[in-house]
C-alpha atoms as a PDB file:
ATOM      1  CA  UNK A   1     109.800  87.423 126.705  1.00  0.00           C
ATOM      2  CA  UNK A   2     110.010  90.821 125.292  1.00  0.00           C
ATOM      3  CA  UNK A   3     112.555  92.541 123.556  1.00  0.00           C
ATOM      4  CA  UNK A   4     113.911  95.234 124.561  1.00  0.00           C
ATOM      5  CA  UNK A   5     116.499  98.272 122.839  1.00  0.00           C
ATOM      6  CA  UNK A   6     118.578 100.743 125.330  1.00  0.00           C
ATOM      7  CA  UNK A   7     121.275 103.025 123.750  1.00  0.00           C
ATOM      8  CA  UNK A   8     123.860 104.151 125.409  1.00  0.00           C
ATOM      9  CA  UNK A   9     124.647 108.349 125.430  1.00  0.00           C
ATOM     10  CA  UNK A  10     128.272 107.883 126.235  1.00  0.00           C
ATOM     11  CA  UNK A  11     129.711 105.107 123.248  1.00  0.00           C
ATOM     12  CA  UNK A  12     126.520 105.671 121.331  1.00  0.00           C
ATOM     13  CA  UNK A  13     125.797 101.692 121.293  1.00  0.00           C
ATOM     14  CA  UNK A  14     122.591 100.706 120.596  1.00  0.00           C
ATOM     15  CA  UNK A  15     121.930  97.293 121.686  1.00  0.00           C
ATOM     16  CA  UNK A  16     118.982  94.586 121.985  1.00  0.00           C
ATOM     17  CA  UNK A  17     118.168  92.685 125.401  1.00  0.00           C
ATOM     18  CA  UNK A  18     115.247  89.770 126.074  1.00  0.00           C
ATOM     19  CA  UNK A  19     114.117  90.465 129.622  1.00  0.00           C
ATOM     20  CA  UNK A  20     111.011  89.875 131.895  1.00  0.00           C
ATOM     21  CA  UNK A  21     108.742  92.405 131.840  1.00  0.00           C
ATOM     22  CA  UNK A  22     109.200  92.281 135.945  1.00  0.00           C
ATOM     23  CA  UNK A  23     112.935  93.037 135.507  1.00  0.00           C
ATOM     24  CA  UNK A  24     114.333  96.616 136.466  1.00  0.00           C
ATOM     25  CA  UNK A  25     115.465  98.224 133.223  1.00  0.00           C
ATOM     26  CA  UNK A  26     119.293  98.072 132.079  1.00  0.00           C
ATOM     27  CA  UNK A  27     121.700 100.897 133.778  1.00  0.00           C
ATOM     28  CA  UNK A  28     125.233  99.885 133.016  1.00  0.00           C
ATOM     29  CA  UNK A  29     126.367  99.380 129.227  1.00  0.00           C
ATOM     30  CA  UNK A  30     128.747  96.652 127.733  1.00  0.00           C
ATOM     31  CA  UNK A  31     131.487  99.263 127.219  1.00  0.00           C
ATOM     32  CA  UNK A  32     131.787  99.615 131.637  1.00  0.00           C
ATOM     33  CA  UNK A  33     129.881 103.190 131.713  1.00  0.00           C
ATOM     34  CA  UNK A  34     126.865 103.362 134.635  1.00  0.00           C
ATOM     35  CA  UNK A  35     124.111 105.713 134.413  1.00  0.00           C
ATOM     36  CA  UNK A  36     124.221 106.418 130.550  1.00  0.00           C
ATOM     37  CA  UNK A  37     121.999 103.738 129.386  1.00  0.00           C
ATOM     38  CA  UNK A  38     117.994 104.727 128.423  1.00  0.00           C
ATOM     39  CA  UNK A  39     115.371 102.204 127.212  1.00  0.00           C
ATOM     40  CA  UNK A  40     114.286 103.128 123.923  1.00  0.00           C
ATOM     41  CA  UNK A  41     110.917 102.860 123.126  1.00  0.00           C
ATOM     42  CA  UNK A  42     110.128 101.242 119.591  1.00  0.00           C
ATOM     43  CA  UNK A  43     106.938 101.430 117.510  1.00  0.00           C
ATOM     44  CA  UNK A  44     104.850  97.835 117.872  1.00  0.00           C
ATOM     45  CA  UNK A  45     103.761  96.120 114.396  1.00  0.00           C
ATOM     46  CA  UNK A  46     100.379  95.485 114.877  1.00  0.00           C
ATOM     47  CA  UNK A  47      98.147  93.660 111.837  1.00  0.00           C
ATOM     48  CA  UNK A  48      94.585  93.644 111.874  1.00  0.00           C
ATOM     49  CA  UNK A  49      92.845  91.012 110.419  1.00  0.00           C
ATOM     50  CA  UNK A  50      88.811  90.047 109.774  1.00  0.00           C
ATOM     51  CA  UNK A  51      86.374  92.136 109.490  1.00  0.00           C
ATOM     52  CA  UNK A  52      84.971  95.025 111.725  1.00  0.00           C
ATOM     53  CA  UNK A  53      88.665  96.859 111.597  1.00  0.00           C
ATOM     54  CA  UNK A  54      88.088 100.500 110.048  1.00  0.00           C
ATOM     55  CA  UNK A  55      91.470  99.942 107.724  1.00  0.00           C
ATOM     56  CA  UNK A  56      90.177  96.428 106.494  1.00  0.00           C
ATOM     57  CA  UNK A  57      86.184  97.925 105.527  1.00  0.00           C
ATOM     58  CA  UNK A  58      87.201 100.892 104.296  1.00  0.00           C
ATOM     59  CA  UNK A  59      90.962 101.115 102.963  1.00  0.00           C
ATOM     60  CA  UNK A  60      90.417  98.733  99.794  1.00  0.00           C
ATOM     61  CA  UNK A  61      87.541 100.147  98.289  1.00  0.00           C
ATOM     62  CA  UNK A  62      89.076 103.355  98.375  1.00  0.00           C
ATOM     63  CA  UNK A  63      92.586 102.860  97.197  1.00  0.00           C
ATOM     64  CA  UNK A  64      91.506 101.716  93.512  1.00  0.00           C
ATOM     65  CA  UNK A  65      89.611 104.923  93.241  1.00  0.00           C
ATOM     66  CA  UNK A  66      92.540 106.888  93.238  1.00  0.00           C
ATOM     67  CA  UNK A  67      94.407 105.058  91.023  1.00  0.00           C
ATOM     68  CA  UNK A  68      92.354 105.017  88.655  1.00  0.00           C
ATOM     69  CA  UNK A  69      92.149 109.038  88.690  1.00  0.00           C
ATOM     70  CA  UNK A  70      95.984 109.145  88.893  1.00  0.00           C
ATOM     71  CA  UNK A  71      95.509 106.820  85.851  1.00  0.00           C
ATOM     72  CA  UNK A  72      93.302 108.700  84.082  1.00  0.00           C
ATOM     73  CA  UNK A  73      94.828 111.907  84.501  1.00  0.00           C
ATOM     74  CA  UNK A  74      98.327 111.074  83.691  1.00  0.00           C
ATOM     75  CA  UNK A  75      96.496 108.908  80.342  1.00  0.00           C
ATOM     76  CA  UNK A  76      97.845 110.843  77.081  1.00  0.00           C
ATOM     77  CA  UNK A  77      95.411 111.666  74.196  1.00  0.00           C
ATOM     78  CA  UNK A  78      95.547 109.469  71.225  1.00  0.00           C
ATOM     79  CA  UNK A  79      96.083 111.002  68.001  1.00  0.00           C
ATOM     80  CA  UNK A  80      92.953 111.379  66.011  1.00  0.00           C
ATOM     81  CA  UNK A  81      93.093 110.563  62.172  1.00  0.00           C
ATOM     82  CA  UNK A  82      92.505 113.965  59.952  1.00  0.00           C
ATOM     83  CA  UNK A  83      88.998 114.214  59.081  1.00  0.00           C
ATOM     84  CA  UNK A  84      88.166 112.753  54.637  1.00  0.00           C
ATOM     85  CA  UNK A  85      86.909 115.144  53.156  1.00  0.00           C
ATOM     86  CA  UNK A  86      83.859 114.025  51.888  1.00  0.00           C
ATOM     87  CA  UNK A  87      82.751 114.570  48.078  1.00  0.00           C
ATOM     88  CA  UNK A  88      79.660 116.246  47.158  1.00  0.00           C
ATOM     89  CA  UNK A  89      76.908 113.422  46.119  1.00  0.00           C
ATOM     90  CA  UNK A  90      76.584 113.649  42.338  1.00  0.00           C
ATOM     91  CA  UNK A  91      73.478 115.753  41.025  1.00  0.00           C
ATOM     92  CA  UNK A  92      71.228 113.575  39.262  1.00  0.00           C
ATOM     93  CA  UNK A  93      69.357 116.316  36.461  1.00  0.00           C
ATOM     94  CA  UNK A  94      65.666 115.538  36.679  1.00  0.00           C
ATOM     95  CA  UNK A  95      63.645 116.612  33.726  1.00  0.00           C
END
């Protein structure tokens, strides 16, 4: 049996009611008021699972991508170590 929410515009009560999907909707509130109820209509959860669904083939292999960039981006520099100075070889005199 669904669930469903009405609010009322005169007390401002917002209230849940389980009813048959055949039953006229709600027009008198708990606080005695007629007329001043609405049905409310509330976002449905929906999950999609297995393959085929554009959000399961597609959303994964993206989301790592950007991540990684965000990663990369935000990624300081690591100090480099001063450069040796390097000595000249010693001459070897040939004669």
């Amino acid at each position: 049996m669904p669930t469903y929410v009405y609010e009322c515009s005169k007390c401002n009560d917002v209230f849940e009611v389980d009813q048959r999907i055949t039953e006229d909707p709600l027009n008198q509130c708990h606080c005695g008021s007629k007329g001043t109820v609405k049905r409310l209509i509330q976002p449905v959860g929906v999950m999609f699972k297995g393959g085929g669904f554009h959000i399961n083939d597609y959303a994964s292999s993206t989301a790592p991508a950007k991540t990684e960039e965000k990663a990369a981006e935000t990624k300081t520099p690591e100090p480099t170590a001063p450069a040796k100075k390097e000595e000249p070889a010693a001459k070897t005199e040939t004669k």
